[in-house]
Protein backbone atom coordinates (compact mmCIF):
# COMPACT_ATOMS: atom_id res chain seq x y z
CA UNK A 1 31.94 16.44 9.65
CA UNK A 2 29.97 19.21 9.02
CA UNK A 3 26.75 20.20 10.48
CA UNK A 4 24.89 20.25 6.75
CA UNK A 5 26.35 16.95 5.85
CA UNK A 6 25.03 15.19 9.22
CA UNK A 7 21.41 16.26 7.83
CA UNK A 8 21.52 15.34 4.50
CA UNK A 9 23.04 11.77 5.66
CA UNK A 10 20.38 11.38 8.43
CA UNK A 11 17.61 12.31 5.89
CA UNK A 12 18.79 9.72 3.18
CA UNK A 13 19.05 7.07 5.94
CA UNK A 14 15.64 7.64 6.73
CA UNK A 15 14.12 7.95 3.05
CA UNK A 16 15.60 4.70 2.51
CA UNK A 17 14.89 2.84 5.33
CA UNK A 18 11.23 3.69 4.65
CA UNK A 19 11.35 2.82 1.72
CA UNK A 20 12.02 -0.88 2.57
CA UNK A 21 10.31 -0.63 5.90
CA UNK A 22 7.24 0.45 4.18
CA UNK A 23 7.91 -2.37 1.68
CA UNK A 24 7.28 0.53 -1.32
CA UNK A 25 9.47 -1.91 -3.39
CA UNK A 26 5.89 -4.02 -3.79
CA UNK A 27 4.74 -1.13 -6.24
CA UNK A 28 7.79 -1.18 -8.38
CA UNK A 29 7.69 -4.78 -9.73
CA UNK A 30 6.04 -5.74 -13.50
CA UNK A 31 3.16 -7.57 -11.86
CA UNK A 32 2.15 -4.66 -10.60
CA UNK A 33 2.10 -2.63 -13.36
CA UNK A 34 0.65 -5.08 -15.31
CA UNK A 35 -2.36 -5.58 -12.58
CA UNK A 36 -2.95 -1.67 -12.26
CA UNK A 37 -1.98 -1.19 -16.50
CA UNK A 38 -5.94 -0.56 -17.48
CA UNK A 39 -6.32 2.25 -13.96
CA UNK A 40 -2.97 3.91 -15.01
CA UNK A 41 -3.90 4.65 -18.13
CA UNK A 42 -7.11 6.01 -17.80
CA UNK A 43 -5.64 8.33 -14.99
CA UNK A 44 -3.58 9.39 -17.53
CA UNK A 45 -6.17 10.44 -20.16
CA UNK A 46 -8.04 12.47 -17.54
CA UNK A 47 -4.79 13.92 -16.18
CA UNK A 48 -2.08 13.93 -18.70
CA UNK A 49 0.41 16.71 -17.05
CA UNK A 50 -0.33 15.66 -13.10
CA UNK A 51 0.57 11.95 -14.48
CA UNK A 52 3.92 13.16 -16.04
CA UNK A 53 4.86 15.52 -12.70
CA UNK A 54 4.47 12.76 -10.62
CA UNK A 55 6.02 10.18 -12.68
CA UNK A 56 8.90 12.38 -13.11
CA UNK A 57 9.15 13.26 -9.30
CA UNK A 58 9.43 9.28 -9.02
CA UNK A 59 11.67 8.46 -11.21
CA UNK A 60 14.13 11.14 -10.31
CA UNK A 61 13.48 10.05 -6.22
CA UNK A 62 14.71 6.50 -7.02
CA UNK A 63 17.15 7.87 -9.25
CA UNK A 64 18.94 10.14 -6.83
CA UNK A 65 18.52 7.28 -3.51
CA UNK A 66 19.66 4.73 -5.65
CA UNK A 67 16.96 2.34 -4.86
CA UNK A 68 16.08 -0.36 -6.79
CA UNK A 69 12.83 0.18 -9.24
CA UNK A 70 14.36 2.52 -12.26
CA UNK A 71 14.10 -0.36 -14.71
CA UNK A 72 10.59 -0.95 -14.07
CA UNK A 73 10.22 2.69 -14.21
CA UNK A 74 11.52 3.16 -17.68
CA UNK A 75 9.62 0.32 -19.05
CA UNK A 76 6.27 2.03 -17.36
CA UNK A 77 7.32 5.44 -18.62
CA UNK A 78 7.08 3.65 -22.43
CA UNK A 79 4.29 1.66 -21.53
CA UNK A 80 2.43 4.81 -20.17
CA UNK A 81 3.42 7.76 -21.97
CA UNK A 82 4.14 5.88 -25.29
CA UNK A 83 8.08 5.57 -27.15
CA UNK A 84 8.50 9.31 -28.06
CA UNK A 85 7.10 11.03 -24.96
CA UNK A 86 7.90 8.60 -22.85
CA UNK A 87 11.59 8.38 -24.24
CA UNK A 88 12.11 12.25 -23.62
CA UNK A 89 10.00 12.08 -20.10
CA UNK A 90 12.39 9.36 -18.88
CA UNK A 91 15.69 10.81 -20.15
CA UNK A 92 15.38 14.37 -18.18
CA UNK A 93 14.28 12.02 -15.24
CA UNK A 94 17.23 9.83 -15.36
CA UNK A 95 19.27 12.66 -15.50
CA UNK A 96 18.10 14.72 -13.01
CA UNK A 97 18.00 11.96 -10.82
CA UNK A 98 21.41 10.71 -11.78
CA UNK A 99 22.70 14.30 -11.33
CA UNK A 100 21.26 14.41 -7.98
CA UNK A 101 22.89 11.30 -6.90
CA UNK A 102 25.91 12.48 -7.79
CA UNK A 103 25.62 15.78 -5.86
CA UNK A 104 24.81 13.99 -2.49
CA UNK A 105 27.79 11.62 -3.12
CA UNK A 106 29.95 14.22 -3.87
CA UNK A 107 29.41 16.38 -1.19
């Protein structure tokens, strides 16, 4: 096994594991989002593009590690961002995320 592929195995071991080590899973449920509904929105009127960028960088994060949380997600990208923008925000998301899963499985 390759040098490269060591790397990219130990640094997906580690994003996951902290992912349940940190218990992140907590943030990713519907209570949540329906406690923290009312504070996510009104980030999102004062920062409409930072919102997106980081939503996006989430979804695509679970996406690609495979982790549990990308239903939630799309049902907070429509809650959020509304059906049309949230519809086209979640799609290149799913894909990119999908397409990067698919890249470190392949290779």
């Amino acid at each position: 096994m390759s040098k490269s592929k060591i790397i990219i195995i130990a640094g997906l071991a580690v994003l996951i594991s902290a992912f349940f080590l940190f218990d992140l899973g907590q943030y990713f449920t519907l209570q949540y989002l329906k406690a923290e509904k009312d504070d996510i929105l009104a980030f999102y009127e004062l920062h409409k593009l930072g919102t997106i960028v980081i939503y996006m960088l989430l979804y695509v994060g679970i996406t690609a590690l495979s982790l549990p949380g990308a239903a939630i997600m799309t049902l907070a990208g429509g809650a959020i961002f509304g059906l049309f923008t949230g519809s086209l925000i979640v799609s290149f998301a799913s894909t990119i995320g999908a397409t990067l899963a698919f890249l470190v499985s392949r290779f």
